[in-house]
Protein backbone atom coordinates (compact mmCIF):
# COMPACT_ATOMS: atom_id res chain seq x y z
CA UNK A 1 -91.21 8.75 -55.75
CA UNK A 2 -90.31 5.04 -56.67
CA UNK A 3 -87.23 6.72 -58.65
CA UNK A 4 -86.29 8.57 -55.81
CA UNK A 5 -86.25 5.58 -53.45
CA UNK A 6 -84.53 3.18 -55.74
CA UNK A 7 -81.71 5.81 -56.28
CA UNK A 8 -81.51 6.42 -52.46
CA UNK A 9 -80.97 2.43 -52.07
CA UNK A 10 -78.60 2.42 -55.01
CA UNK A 11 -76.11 5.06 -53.22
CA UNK A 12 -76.25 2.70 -49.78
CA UNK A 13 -75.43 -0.08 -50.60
CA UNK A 14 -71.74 0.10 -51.27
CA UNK A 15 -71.35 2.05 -48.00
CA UNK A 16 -72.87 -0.93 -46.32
CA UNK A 17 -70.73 -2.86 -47.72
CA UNK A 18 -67.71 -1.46 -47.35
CA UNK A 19 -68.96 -0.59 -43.67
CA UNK A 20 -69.39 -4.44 -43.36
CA UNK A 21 -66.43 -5.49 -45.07
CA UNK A 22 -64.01 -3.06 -43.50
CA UNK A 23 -64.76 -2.85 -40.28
CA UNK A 24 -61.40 -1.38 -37.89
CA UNK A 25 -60.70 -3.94 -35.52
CA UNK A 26 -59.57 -2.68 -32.21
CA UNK A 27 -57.29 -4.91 -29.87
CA UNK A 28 -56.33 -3.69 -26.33
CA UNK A 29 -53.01 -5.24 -24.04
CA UNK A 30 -53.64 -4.40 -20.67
CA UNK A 31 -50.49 -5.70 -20.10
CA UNK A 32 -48.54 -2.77 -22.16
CA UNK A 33 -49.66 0.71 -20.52
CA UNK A 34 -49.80 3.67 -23.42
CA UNK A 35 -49.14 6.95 -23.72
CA UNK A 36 -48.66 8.62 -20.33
CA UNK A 37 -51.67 11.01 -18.96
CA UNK A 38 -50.39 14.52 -17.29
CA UNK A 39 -51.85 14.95 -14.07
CA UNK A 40 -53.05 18.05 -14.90
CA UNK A 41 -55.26 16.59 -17.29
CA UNK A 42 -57.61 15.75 -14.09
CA UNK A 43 -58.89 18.43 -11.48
CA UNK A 44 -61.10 20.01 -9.49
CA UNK A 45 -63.73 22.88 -10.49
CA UNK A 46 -64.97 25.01 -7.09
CA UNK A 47 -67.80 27.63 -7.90
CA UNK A 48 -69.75 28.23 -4.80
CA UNK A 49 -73.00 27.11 -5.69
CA UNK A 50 -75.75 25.31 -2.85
CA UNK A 51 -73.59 26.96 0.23
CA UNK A 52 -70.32 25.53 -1.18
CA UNK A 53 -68.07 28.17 0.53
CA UNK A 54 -69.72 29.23 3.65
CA UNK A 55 -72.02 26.79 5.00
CA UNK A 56 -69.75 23.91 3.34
CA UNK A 57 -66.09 24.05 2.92
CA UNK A 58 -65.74 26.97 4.95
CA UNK A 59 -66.78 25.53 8.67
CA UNK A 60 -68.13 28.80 10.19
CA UNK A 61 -71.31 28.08 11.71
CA UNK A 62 -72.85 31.43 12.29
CA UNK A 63 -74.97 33.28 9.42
CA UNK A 64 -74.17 36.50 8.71
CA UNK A 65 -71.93 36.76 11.67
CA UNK A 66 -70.93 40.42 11.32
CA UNK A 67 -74.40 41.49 10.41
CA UNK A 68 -73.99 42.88 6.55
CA UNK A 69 -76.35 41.16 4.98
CA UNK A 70 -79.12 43.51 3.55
CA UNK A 71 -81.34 42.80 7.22
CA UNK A 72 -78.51 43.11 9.52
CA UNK A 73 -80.52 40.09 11.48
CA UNK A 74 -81.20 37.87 8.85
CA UNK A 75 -80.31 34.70 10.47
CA UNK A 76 -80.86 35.96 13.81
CA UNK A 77 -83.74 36.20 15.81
CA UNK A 78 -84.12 38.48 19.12
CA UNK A 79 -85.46 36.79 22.33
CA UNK A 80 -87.13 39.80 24.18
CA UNK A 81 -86.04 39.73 28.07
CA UNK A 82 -88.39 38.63 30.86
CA UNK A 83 -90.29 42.30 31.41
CA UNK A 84 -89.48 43.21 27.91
CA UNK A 85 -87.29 45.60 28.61
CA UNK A 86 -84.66 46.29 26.10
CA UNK A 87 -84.49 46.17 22.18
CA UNK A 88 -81.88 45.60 19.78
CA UNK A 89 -80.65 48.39 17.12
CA UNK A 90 -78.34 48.00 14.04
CA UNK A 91 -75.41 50.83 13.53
CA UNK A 92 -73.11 51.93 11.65
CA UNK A 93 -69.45 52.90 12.45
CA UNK A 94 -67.54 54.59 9.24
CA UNK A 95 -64.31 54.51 10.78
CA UNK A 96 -64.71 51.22 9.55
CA UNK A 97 -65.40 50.81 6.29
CA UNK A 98 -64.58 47.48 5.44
CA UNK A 99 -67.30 45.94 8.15
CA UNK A 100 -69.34 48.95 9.33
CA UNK A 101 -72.19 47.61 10.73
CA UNK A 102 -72.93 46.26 14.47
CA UNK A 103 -75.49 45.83 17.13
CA UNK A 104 -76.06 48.17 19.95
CA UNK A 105 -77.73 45.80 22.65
CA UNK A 106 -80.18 47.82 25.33
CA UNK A 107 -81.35 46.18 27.75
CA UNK A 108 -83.42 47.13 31.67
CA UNK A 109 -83.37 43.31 33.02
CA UNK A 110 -80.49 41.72 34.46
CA UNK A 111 -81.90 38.44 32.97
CA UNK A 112 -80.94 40.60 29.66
CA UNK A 113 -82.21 39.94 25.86
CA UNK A 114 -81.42 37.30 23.90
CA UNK A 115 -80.18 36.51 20.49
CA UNK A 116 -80.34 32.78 18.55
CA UNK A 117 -78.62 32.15 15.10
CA UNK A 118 -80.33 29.91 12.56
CA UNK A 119 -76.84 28.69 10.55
CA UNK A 120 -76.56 27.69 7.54
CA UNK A 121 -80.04 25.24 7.50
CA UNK A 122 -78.64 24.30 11.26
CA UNK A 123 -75.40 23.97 13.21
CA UNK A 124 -73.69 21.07 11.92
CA UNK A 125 -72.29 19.78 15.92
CA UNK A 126 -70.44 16.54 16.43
CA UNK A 127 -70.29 15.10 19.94
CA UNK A 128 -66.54 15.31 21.69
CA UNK A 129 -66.00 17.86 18.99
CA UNK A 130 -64.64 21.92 20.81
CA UNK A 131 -66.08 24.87 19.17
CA UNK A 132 -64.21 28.07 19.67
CA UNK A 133 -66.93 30.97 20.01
CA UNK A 134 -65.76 34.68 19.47
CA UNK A 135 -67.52 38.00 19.77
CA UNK A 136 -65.83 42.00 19.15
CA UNK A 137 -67.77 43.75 21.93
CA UNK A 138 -67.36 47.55 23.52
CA UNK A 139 -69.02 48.72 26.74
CA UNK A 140 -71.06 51.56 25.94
CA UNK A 141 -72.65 52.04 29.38
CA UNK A 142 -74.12 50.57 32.35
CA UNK A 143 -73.27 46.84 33.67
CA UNK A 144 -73.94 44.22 31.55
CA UNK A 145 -71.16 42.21 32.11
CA UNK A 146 -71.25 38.31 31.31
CA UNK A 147 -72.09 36.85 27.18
CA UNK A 148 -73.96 33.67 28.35
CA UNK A 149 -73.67 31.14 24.94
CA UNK A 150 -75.56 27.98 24.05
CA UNK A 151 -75.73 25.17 21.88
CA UNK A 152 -79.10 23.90 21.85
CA UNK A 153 -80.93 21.14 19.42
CA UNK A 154 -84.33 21.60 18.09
CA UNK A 155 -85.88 20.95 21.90
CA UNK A 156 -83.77 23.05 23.19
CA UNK A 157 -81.60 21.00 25.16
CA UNK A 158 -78.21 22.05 25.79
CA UNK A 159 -75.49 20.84 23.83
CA UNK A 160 -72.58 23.24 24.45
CA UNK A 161 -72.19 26.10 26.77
CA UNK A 162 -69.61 28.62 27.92
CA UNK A 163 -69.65 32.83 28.97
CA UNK A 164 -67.34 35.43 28.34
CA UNK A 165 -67.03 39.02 30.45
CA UNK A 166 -65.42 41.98 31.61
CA UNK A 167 -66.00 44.43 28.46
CA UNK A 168 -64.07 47.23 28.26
CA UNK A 169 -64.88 50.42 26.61
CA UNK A 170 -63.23 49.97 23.21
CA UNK A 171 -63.56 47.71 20.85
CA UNK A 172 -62.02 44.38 21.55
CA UNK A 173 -62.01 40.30 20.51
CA UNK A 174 -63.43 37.57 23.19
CA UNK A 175 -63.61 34.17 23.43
CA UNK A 176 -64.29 30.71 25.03
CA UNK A 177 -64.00 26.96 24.22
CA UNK A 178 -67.05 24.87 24.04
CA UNK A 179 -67.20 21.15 23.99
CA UNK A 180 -69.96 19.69 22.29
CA UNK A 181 -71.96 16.29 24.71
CA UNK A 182 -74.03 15.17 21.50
CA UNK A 183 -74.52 14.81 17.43
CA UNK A 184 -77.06 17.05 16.28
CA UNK A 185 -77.48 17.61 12.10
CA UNK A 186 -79.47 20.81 12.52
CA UNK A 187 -78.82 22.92 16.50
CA UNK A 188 -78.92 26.25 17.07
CA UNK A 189 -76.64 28.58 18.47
CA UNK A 190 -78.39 31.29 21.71
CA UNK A 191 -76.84 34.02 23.00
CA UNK A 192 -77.90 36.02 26.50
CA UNK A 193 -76.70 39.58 27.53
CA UNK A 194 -76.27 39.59 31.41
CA UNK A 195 -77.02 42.96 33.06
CA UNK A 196 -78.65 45.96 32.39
CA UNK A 197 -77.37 48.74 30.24
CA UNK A 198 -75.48 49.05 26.36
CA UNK A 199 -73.39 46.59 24.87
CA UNK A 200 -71.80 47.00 21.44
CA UNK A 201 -71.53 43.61 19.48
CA UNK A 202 -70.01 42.63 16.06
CA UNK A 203 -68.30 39.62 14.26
CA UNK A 204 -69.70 36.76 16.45
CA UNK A 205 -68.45 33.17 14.84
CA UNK A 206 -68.73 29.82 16.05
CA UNK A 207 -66.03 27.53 14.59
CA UNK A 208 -64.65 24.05 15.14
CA UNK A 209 -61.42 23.55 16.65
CA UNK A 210 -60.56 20.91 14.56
CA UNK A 211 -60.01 22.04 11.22
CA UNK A 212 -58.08 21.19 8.09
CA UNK A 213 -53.90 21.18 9.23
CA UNK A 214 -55.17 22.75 12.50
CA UNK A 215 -55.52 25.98 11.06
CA UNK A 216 -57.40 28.65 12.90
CA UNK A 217 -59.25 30.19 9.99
CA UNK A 218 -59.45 26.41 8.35
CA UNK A 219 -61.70 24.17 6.02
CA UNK A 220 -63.61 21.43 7.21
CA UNK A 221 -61.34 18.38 7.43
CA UNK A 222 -63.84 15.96 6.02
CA UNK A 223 -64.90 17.34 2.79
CA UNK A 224 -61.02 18.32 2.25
CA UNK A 225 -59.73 14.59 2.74
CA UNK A 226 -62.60 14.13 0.76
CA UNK A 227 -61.17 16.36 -2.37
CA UNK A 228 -57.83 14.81 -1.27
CA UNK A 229 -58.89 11.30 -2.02
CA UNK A 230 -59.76 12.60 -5.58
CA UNK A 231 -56.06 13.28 -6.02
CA UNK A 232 -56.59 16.41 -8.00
CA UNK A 233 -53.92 17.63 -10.55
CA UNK A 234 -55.35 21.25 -10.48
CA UNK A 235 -57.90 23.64 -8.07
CA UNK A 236 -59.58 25.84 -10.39
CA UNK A 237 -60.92 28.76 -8.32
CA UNK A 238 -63.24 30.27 -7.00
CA UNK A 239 -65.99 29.49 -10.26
CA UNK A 240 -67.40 30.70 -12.74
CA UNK A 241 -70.59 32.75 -12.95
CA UNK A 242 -69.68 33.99 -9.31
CA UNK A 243 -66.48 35.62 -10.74
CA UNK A 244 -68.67 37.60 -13.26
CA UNK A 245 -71.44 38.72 -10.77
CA UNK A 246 -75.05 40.03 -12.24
CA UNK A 247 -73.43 42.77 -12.79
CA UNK A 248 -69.93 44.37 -12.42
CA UNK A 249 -70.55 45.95 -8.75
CA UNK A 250 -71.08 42.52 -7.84
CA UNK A 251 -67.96 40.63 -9.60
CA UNK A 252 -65.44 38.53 -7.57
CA UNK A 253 -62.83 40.97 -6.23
CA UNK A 254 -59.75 39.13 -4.90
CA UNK A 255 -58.70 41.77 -3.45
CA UNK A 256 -61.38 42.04 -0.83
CA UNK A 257 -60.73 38.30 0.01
CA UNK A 258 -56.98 38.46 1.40
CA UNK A 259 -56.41 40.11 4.95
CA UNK A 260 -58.23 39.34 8.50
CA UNK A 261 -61.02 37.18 7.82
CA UNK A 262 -62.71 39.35 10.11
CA UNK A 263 -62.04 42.70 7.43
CA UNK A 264 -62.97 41.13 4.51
CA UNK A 265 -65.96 42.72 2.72
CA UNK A 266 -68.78 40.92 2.49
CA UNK A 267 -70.47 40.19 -1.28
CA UNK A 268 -73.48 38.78 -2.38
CA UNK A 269 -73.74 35.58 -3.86
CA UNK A 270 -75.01 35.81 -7.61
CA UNK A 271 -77.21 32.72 -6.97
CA UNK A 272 -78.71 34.62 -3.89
CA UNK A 273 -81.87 35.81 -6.60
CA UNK A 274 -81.10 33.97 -9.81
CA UNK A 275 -83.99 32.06 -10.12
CA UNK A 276 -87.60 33.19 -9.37
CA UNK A 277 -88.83 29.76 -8.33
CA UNK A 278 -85.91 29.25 -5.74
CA UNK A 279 -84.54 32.44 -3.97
CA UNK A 280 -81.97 31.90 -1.23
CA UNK A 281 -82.16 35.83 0.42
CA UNK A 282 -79.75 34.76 2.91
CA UNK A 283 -76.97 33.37 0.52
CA UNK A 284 -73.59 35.72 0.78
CA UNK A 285 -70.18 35.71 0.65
CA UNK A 286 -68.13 36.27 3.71
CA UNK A 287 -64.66 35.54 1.93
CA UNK A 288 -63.26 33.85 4.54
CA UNK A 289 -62.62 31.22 2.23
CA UNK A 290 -60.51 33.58 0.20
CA UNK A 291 -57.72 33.28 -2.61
CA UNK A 292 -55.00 32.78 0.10
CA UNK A 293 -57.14 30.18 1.47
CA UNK A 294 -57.29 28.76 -2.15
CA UNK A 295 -53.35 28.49 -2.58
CA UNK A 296 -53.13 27.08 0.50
CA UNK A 297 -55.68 24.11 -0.33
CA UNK A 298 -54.02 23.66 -3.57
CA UNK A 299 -50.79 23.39 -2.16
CA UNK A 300 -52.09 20.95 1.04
CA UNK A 301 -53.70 18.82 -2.54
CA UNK A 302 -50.29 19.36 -4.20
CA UNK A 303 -52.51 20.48 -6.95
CA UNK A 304 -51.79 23.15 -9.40
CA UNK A 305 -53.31 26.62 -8.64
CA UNK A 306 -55.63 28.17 -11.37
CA UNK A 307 -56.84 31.28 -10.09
CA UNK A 308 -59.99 32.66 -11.98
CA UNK A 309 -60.37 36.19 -12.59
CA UNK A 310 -62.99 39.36 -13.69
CA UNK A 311 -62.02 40.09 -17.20
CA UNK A 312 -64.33 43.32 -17.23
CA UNK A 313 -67.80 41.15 -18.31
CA UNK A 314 -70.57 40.21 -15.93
CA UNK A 315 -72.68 37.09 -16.36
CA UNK A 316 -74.33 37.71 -20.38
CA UNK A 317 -77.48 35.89 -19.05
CA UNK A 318 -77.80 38.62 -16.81
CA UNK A 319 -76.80 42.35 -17.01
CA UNK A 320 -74.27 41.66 -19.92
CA UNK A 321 -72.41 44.50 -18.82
CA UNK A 322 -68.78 44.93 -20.51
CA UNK A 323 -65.97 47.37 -19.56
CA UNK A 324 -64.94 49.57 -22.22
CA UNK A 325 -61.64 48.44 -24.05
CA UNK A 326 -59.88 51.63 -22.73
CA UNK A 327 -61.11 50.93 -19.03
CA UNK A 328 -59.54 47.71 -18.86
CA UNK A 329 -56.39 48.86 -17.16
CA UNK A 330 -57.95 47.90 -13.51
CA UNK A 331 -58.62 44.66 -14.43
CA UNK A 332 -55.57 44.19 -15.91
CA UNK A 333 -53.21 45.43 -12.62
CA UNK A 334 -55.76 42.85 -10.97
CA UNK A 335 -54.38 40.10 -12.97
CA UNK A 336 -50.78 41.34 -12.30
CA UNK A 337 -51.08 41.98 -8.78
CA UNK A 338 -52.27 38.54 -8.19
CA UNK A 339 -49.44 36.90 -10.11
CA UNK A 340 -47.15 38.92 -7.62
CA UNK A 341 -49.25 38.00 -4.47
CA UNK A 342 -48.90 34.38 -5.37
CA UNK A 343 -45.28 34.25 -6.24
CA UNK A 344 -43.65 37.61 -5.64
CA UNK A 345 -40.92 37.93 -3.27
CA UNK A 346 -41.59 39.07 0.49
CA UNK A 347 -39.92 42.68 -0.95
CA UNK A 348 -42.56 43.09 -3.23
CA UNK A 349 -46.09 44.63 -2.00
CA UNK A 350 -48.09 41.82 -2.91
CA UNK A 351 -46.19 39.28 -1.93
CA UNK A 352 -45.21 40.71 1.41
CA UNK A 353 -48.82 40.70 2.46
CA UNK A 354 -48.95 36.94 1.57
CA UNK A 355 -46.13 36.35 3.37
CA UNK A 356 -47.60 38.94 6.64
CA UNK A 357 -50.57 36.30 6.45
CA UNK A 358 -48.36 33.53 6.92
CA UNK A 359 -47.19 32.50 3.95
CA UNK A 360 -43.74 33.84 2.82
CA UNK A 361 -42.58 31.57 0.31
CA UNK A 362 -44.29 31.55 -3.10
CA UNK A 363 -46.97 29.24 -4.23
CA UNK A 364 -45.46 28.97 -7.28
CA UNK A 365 -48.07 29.22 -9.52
CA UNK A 366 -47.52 28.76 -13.40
């Protein structure tokens, strides 16, 4: 053992010295700037992860605003009317397939039934601040007439109000401007049906007025100035794990993210039931953030787009599921059809639906 450890010190010792003896010695001008750094060697990583998309970036304050989650009223609770006369049921209409399901409101009391919407953890509402609130409805009989809507905080003071009417048979879009008279972190949003009789209702969204370049279907403007400040030389989007799903039925499909914002089909979120100790049941994706609305932001950033895509594996933690070799072909066209949608010409077919949603010249994406 003595051997051993005299042998040991034997081989050290000229390392040390020569670690002692010829040390590098490292001088830095801050006057003389090196080698230049590409600015797409800094960027920004988006995976929607703790309500990143919807209930963050993307400002729409109702929860599961066309009813598709797997309760059509999670995030909505019904407020019986005054002689309890009505109820609430949850339909289906194939001829449309994209967002099938709606409510069918019955109610006997001309005070009418109520519905309130939770949000995402609360309403986010900022004093001064307009709030456009929307609503597809279809008279299916009788007279309820009037949509009475409500801001309210947590004692159910009023914060915001407006009403829309006249309902017509078929299936249309209304809305009204509210203007918020306080700051409340966490309000609530309450609905009342006027009249008595059957009201169809679908896609109901509350959304600030002021949004990101004044777009209609825009981002919040203070976490995007926020990403702005950052000065990001690429948006990588939209993650990572989300892309892959659990399993394949649940992957990222572009596809169903481009279009009305009020087609898009809804997807759930892979973090939804990931972990045991911390389920979030009510965390989706409406895709109204989608990979237009990606370009777009990394065009506003002057960033470089980098699109993420389903290569035909879901998450290997999870269901490890792979697409055979000689299946790939879908994802493949995927890959293709997005390079076309983000910087084909309006004559081509992806490329003149980017340019239909408002966007006809490319976003040149390398």
């Amino acid at each position: 053992m003595k051997l051993l450890k005299i042998f040991a010190t034997i081989l050290l010792l000229p390392v040390l010295v020569f670690t002692t003896n010829n040390a590098p010695q490292i001088t830095i001008d801050v006057a003389k700037p090196g080698a230049p750094v590409c600015s797409t060697m800094v960027g920004i990583f988006f995976e929607d992860i703790n309500f990143g998309a919807d209930g963050g970036l993307y400002p729409e304050l109702v929860k599961n605003r066309s009813f598709e989650f797997d309760r059509p009223l999670r995030g909505w609770q019904v407020i019986p009317a005054k002689n309890n006369n009505g109820r609430v049921l949850n339909l289906r209409d194939e001829n449309r397939p994209r967002n099938p399901r709606f409510l069918r409101i019955l109610s006997g009391d001309s005070d009418g039934l109520g519905l309130v919407n939770e949000g995402f953890r609360g309403m986010g509402i900022r004093q001064g601040n307009k709030y456009r609130f929307s609503i597809y409805a279809r008279r299916v009989e009788g007279n309820i007439d009037t949509v009475r809507v409500q801001i309210l905080d947590n004692n159910g003071q009023i914060l915001a109000q407006g009403q829309i009417h006249g309902f017509s048979k078929d299936w249309n879009k209304y809305q009204c401007l509210l203007t918020a008279t306080a700051t409340v972190e966490k309000a609530k949003m309450n609905l009342r049906f006027v009249g008595t009789g059957t009201l169809d209702v679908d896609l109901v969204s509350l959304f600030p007025l002021n949004t990101w370049n004044n777009r209609e279907n825009g981002l919040r403007t203070d976490i995007v100035q926020l990403l702005a400040d950052l000065k990001p030389g690429f948006l990588r989007f939209p993650g990572g794990c989300i892309v892959e799903g659990f399993d394949l039925s649940q992957r990222y499909q572009w596809k169903n993210t481009i279009g009305n914002p009020d087609e898009r089909i809804l997807n759930i979120n892979r973090w939804n039931f990931e972990f045991k100790h911390r389920l979030t049941p009510d965390y989706y994706q409406t895709y109204g953030l989608g990979y237009y609305e990606f370009f777009q932001l990394a065009e506003d950033l002057n960033a470089e787009p980098m699109p993420i895509l389903n290569c035909g594996m879901a998450c290997q933690f999870n269901s490890a599921e792979l697409v055979p070799m000689d299946q790939l072909h879908p994802y493949v066209q995927d890959a293709l059809d997005l390079i076309e949608f983000a910087n084909g010409s309006v004559s081509s077919e992806w490329g003149r639906i980017r340019a239909a949603m408002g966007h006809p010249k490319p976003f040149n994406m390398k």
